[in-house]
C-alpha atoms as a PDB file:
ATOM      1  CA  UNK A   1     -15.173 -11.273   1.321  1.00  0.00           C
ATOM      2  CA  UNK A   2     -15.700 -13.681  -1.864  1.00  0.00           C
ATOM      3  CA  UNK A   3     -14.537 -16.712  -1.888  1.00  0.00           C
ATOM      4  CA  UNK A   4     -12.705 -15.854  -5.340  1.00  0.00           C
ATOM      5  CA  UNK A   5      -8.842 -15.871  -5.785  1.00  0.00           C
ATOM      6  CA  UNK A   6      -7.768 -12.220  -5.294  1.00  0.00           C
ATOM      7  CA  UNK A   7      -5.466 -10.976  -8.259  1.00  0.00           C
ATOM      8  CA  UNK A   8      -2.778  -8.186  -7.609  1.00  0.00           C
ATOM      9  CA  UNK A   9      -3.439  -4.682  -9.569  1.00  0.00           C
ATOM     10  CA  UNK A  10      -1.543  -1.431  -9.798  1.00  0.00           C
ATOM     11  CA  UNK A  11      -3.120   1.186  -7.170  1.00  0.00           C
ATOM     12  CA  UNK A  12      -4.086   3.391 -10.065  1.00  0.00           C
ATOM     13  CA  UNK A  13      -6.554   0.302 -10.459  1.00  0.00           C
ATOM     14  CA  UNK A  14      -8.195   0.878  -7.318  1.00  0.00           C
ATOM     15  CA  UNK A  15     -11.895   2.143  -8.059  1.00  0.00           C
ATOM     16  CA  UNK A  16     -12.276   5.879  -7.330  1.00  0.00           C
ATOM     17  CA  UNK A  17     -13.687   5.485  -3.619  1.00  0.00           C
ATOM     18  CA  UNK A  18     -11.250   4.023  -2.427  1.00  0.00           C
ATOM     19  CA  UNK A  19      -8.732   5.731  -3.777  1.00  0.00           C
ATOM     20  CA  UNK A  20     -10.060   9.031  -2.824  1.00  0.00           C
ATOM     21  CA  UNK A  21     -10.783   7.328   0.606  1.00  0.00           C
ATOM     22  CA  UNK A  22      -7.136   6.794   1.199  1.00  0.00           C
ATOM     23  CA  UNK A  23      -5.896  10.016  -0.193  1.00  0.00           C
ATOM     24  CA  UNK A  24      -8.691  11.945   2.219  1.00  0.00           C
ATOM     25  CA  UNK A  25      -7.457   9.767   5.546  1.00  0.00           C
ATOM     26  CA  UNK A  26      -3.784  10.311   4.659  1.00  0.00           C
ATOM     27  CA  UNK A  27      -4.407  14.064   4.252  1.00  0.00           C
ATOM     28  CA  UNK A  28      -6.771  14.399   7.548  1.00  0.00           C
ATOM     29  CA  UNK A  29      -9.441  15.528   5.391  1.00  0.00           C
ATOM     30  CA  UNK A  30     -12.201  14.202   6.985  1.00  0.00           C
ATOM     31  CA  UNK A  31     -15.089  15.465   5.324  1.00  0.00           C
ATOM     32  CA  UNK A  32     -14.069  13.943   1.874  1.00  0.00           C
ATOM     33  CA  UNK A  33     -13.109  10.783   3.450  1.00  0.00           C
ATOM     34  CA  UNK A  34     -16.548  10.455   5.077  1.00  0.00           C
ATOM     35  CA  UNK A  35     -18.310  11.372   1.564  1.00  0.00           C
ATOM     36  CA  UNK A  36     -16.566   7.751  -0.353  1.00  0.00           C
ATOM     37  CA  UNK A  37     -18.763   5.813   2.002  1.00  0.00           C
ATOM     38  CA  UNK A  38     -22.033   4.919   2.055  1.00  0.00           C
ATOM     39  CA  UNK A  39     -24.853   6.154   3.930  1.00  0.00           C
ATOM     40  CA  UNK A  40     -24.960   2.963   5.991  1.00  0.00           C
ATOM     41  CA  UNK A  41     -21.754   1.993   5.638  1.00  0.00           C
ATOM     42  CA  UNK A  42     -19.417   0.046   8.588  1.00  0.00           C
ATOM     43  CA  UNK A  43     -15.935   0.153   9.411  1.00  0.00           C
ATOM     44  CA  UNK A  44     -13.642  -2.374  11.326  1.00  0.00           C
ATOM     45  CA  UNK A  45     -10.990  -1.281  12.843  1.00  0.00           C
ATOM     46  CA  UNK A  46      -8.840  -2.670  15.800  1.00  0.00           C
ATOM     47  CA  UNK A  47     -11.714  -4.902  16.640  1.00  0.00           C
ATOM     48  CA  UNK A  48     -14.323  -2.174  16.661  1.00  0.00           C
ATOM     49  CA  UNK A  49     -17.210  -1.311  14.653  1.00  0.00           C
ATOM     50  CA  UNK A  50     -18.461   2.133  13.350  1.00  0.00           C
ATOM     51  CA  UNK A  51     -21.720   2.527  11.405  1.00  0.00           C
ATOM     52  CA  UNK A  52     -22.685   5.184   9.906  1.00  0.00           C
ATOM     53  CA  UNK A  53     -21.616   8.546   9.002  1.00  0.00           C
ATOM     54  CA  UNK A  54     -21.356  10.006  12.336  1.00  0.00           C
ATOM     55  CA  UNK A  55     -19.508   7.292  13.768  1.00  0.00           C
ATOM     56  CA  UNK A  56     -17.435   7.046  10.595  1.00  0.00           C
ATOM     57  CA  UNK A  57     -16.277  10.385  11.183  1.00  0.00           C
ATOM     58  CA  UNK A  58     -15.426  10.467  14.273  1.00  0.00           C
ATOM     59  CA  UNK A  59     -13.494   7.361  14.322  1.00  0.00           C
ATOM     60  CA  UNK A  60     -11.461   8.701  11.339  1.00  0.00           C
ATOM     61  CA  UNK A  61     -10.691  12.261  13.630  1.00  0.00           C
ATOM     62  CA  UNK A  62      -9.710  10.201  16.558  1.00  0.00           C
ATOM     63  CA  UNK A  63      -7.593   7.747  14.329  1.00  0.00           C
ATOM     64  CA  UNK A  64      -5.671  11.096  12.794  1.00  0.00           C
ATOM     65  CA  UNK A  65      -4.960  12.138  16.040  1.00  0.00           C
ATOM     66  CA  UNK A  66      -4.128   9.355  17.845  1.00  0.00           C
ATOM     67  CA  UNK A  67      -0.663   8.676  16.741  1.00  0.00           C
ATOM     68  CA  UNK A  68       1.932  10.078  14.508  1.00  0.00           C
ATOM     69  CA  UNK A  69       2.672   7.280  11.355  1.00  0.00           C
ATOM     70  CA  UNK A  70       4.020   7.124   8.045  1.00  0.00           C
ATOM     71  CA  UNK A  71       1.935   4.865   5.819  1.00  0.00           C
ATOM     72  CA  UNK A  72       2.673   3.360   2.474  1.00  0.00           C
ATOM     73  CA  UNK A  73       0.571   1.641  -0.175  1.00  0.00           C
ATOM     74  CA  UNK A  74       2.139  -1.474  -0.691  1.00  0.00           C
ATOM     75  CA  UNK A  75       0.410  -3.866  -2.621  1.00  0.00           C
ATOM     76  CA  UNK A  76      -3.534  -3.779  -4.116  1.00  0.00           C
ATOM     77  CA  UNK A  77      -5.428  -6.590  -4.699  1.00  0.00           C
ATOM     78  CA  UNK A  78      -8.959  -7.077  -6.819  1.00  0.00           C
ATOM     79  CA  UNK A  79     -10.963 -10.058  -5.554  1.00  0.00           C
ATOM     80  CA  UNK A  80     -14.225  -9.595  -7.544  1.00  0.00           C
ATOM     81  CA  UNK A  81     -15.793  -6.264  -8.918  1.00  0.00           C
ATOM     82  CA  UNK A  82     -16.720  -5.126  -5.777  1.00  0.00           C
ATOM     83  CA  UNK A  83     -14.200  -6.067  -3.560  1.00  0.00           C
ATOM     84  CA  UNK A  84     -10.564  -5.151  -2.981  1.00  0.00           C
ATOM     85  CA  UNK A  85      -7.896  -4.927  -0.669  1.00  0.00           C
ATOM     86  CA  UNK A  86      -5.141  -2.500   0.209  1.00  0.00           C
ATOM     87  CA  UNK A  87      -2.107  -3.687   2.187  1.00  0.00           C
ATOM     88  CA  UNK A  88      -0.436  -0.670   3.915  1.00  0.00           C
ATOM     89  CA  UNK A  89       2.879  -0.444   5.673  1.00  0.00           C
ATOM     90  CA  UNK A  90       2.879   2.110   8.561  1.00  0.00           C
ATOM     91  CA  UNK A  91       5.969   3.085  11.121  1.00  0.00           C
ATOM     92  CA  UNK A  92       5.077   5.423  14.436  1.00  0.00           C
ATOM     93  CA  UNK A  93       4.562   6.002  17.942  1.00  0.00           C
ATOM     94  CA  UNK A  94       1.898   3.282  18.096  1.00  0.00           C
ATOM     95  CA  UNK A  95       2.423   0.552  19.953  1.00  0.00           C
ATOM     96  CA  UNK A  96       4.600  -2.185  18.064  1.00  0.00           C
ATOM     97  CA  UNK A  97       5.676   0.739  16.092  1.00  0.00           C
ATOM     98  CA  UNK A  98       5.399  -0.996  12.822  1.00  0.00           C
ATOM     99  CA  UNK A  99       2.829  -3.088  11.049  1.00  0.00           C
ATOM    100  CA  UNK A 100       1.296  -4.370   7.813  1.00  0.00           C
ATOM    101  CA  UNK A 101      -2.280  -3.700   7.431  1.00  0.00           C
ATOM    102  CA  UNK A 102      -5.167  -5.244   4.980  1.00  0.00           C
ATOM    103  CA  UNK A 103      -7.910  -2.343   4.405  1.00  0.00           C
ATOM    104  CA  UNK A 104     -10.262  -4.728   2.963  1.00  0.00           C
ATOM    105  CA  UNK A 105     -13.181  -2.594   1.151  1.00  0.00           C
ATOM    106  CA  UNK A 106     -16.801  -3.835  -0.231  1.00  0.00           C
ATOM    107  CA  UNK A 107     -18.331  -1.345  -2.925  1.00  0.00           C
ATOM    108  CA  UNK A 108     -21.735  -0.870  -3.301  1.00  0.00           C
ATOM    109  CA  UNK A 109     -23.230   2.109  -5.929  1.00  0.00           C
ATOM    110  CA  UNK A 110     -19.813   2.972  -6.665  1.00  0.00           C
ATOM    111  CA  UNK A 111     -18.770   4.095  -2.843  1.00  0.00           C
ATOM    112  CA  UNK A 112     -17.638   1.906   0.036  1.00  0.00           C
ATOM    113  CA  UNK A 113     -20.363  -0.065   1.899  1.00  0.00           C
ATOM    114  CA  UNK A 114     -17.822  -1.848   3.898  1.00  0.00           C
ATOM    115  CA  UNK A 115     -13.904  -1.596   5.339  1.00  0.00           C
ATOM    116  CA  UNK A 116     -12.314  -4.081   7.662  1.00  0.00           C
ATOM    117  CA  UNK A 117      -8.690  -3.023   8.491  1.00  0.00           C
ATOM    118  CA  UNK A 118      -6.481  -6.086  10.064  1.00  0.00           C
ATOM    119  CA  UNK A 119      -2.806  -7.074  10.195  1.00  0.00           C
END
């Protein structure tokens, strides 16, 4: 990420990626989720990587069906144009049951080149 101070925004502020992103994961619809990223895109995610399309998707079908969670958009951040982050709050049958995590997206052309989710 940049090494500029992140300001707080309104989620309606969140580019279009990544808000269709989120709406896509949270609905299971994996096939629009997979189209907000780019081509060579990489995800982080519990310490693993997935690059790609392919890999994207099937990380996102195994992390729909992995657990049952309720998730809620707590607080978006900008840190430069092409960088933002999106704290979420989600309760399940994970283990720890609850957490706070940072989805941490880089943009590139308008879709998301990067996404690093971490407590």
């Amino acid at each position: 990420m940049s090494s500029h101070q992140p300001r707080t925004i309104t989620p309606s502020d969140l580019p279009e990626a990544i808000t269709r992103y989120l709406g896509a994961h949270h609905a299971h619809d994996t096939a629009t989720a997979v189209a907000a990223f780019t081509g060579d895109a990489a995800v982080t995610d519990d310490g693993r990587t997935y690059r790609g399309a392919a890999a994207i998707e099937q990380w996102l079908n195994r992390s729909a069906s992995e657990f049952t969670y309720t998730i809620e958009l707590t607080e978006a951040q900008q840190t430069d144009p092409t960088h933002y982050v999106a704290t979420h709050h989600l309760e399940g049958d994970f283990p720890g049951g609850v957490v706070d995590l940072r989805y941490q997206f880089s943009l590139r052309d308008d879709l998301i080149e990067r996404l690093v989710i971490e407590p």
